[in-house]
C-alpha atoms as a PDB file:
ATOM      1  CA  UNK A   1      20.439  -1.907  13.753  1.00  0.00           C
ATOM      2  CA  UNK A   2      16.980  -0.638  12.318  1.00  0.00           C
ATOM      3  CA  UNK A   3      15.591   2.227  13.529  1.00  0.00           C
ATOM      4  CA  UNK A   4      11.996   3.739  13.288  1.00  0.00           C
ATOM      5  CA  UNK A   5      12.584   6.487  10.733  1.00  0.00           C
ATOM      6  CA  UNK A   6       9.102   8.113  11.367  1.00  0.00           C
ATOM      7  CA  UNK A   7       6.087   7.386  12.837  1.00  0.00           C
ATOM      8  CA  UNK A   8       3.226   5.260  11.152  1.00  0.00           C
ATOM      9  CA  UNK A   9       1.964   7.351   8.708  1.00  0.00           C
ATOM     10  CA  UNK A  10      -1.573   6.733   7.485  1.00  0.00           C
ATOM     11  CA  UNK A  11      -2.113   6.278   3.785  1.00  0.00           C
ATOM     12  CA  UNK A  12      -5.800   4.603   4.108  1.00  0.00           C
ATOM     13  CA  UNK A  13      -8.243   5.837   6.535  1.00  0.00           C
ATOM     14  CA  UNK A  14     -11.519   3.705   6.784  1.00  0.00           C
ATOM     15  CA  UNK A  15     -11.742   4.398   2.665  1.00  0.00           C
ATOM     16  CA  UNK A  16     -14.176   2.728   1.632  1.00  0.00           C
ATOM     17  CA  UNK A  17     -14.397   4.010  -2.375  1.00  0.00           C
ATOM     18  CA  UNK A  18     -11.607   2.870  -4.688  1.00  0.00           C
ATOM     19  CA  UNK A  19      -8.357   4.773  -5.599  1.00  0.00           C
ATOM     20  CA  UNK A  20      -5.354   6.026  -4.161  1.00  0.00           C
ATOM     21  CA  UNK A  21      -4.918   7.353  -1.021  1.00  0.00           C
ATOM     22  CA  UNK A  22      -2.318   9.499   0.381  1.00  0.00           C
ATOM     23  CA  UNK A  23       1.161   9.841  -0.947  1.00  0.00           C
ATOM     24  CA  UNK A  24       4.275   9.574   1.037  1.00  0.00           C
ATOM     25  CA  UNK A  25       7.544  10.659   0.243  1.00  0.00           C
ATOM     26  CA  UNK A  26       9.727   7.642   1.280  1.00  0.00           C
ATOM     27  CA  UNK A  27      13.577   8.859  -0.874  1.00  0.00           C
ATOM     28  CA  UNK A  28      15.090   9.562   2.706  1.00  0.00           C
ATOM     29  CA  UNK A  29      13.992   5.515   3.782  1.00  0.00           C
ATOM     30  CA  UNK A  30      15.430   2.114   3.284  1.00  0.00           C
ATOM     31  CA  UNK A  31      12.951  -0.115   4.122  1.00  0.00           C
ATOM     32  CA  UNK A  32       8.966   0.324   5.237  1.00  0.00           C
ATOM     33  CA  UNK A  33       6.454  -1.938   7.375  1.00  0.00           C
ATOM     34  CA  UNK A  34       3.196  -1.967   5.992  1.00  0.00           C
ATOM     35  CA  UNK A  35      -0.219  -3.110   7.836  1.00  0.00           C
ATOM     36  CA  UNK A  36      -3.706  -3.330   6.110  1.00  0.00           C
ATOM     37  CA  UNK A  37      -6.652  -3.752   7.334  1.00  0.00           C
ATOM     38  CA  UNK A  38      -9.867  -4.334   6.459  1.00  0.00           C
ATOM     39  CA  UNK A  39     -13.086  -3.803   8.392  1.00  0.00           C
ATOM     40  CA  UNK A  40     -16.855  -4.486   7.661  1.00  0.00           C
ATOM     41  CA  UNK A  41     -16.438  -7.468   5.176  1.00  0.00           C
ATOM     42  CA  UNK A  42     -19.016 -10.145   5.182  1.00  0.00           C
ATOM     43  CA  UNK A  43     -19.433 -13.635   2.924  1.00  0.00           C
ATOM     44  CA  UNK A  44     -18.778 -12.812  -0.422  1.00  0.00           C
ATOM     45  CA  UNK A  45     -17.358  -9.667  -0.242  1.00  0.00           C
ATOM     46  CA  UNK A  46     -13.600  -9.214  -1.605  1.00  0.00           C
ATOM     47  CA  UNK A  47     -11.555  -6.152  -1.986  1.00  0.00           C
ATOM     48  CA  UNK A  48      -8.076  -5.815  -3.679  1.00  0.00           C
ATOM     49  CA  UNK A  49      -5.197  -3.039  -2.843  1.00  0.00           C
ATOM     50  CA  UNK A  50      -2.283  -2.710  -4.168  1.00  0.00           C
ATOM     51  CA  UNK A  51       1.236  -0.286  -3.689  1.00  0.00           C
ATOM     52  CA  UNK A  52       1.964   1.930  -6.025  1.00  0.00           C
ATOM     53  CA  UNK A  53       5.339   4.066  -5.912  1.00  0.00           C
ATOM     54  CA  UNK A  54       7.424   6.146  -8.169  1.00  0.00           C
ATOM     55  CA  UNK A  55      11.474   6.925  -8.860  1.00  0.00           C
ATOM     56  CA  UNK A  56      10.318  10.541 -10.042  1.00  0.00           C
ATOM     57  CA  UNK A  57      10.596  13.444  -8.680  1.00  0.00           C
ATOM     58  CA  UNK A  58       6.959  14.360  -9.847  1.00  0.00           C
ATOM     59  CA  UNK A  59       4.387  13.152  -7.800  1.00  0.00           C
ATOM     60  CA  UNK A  60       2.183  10.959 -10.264  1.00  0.00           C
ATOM     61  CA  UNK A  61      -1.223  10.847 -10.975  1.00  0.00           C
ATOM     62  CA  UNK A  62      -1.949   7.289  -9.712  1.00  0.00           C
ATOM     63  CA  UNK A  63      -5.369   6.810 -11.142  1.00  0.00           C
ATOM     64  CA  UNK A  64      -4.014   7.751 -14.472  1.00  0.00           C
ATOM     65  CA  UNK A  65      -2.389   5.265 -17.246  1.00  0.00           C
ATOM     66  CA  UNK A  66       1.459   4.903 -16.641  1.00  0.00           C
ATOM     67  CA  UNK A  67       3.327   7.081 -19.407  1.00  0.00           C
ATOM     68  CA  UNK A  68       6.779   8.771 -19.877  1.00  0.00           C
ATOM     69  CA  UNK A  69       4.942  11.765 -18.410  1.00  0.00           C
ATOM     70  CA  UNK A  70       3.362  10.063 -15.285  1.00  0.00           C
ATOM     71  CA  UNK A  71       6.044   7.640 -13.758  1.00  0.00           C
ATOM     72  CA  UNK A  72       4.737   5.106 -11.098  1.00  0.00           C
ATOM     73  CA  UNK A  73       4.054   1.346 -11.305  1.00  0.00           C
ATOM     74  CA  UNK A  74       3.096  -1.803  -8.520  1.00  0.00           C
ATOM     75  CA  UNK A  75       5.336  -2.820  -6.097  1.00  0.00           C
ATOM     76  CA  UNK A  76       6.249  -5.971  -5.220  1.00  0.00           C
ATOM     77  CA  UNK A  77       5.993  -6.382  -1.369  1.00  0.00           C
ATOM     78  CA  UNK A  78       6.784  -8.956   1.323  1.00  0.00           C
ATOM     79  CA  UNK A  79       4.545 -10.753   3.606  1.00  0.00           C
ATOM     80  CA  UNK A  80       5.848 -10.787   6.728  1.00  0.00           C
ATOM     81  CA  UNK A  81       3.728 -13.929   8.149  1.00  0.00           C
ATOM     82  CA  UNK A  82       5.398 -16.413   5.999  1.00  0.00           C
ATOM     83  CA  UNK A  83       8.273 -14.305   4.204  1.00  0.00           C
ATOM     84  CA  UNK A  84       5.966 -14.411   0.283  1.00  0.00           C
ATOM     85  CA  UNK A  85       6.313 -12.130  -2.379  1.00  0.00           C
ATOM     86  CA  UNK A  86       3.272 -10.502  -3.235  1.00  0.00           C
ATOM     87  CA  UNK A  87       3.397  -9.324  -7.061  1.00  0.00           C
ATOM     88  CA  UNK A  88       2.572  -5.918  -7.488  1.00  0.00           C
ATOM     89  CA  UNK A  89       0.137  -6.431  -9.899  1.00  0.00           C
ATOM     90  CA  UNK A  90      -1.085  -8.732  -7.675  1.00  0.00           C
ATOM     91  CA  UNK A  91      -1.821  -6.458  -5.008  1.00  0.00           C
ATOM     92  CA  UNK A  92      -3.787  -8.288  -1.577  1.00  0.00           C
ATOM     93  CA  UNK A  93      -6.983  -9.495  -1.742  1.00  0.00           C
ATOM     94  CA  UNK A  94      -9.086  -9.671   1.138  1.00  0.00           C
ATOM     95  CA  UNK A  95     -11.826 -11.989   1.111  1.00  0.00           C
ATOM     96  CA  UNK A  96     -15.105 -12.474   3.245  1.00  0.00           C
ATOM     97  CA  UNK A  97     -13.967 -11.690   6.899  1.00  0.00           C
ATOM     98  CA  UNK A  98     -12.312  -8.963   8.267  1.00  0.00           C
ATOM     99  CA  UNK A  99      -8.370  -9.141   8.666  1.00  0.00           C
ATOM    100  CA  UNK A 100      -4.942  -7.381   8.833  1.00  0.00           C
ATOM    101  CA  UNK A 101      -1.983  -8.197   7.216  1.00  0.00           C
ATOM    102  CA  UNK A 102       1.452  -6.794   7.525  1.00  0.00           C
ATOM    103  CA  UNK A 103       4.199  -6.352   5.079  1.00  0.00           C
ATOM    104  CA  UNK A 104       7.633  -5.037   4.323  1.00  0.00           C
ATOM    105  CA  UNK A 105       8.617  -2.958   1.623  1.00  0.00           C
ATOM    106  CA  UNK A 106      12.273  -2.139  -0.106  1.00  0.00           C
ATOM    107  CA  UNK A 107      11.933   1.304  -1.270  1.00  0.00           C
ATOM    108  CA  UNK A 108      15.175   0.262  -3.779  1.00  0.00           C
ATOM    109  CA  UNK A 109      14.975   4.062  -4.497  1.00  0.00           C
ATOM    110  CA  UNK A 110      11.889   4.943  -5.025  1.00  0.00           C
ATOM    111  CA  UNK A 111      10.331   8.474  -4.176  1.00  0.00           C
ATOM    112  CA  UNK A 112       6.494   8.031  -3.062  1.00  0.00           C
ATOM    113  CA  UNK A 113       4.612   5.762  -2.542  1.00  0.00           C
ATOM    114  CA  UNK A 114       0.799   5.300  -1.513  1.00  0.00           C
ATOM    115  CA  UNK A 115      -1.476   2.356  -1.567  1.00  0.00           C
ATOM    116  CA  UNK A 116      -4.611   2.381  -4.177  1.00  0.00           C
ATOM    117  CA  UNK A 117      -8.107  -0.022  -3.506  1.00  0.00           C
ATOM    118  CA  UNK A 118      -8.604  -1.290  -7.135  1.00  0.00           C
ATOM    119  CA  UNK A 119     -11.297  -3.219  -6.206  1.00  0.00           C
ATOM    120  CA  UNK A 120     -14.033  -2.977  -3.622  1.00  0.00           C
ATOM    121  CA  UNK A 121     -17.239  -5.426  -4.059  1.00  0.00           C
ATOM    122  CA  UNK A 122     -19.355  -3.617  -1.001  1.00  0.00           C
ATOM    123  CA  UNK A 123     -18.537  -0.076  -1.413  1.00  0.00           C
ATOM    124  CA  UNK A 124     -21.304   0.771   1.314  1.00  0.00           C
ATOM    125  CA  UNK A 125     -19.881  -1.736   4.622  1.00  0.00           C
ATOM    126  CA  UNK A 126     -16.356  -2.493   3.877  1.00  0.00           C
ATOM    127  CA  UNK A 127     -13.709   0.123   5.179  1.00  0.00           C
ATOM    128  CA  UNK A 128      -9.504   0.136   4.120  1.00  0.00           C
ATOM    129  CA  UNK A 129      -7.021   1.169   6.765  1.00  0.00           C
ATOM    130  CA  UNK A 130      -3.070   1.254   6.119  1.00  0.00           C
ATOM    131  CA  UNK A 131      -0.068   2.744   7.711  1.00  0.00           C
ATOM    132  CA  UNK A 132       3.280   2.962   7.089  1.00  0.00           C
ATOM    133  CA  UNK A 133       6.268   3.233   8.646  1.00  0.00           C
ATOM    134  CA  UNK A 134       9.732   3.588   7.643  1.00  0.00           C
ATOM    135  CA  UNK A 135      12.878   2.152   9.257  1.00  0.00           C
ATOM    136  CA  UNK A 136      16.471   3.066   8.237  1.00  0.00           C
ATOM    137  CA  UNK A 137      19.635   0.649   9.284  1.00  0.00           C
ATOM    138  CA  UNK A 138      22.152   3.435  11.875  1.00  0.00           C
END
């Protein structure tokens, strides 16, 4: 049976600018429920996050190029309203009304994890929350 591992941690608080936000370390977790949502968006507006994570031990520099030095890459997630994969280069896109969207993620290892805006076409009115929480099977 899954169990909540921790409490929803926030990695996106009402950001508004794009990049990363906070990393988690997720190497004690099995599995973790993402929700996203966005707030402020109006017709035409579109903004695009997407889930970074790591295997190494370092934490990475997420808005830096990938290299043998600085280890992370997208991560494919799950949507949990109709059971899709969303490709981690991919990422969600939100698009011209606010929403929230929830998501699982296998951690198949991995050792943080943190979710970055890539894209954001109204820097000045639309706002990025997300939380996760982790779950272990007991």
């Amino acid at each position: 049976m899954a169990r909540i591992y921790d409490a929803a941690q926030t990695i996106l608080s009402a950001q508004k600018t794009t990049g990363a936000g906070t990393t988690l370390t997720v190497s004690n977790t099995k599995t973790l429920t993402l929700w996203v949502g966005a707030a402020g968006m109006g017709a035409g507006d579109t903004v695009t996050i997407k889930v970074q994570g790591t295997v190494g031990h370092a934490v990475p520099t997420w808005g830096s190029a990938q290299s043998v030095t600085n280890i992370w890459d997208y991560i494919q997630i799950v949507d949990l309203e109709d059971g899709s994969n969303v490709d981690g280069d991919t990422g969600i896109t939100f698009s011209d009304a606010n929403d929230v969207r929830q998501f699982e993620i296998n951690t198949n290892g991995l050792r943080h994890i943190t979710c970055n805006i890539t894209a954001n076409s109204d820097t000045a009115n639309v706002a990025i929350t997300a939380k996760l929480s982790a779950f272990n099977d007991d």
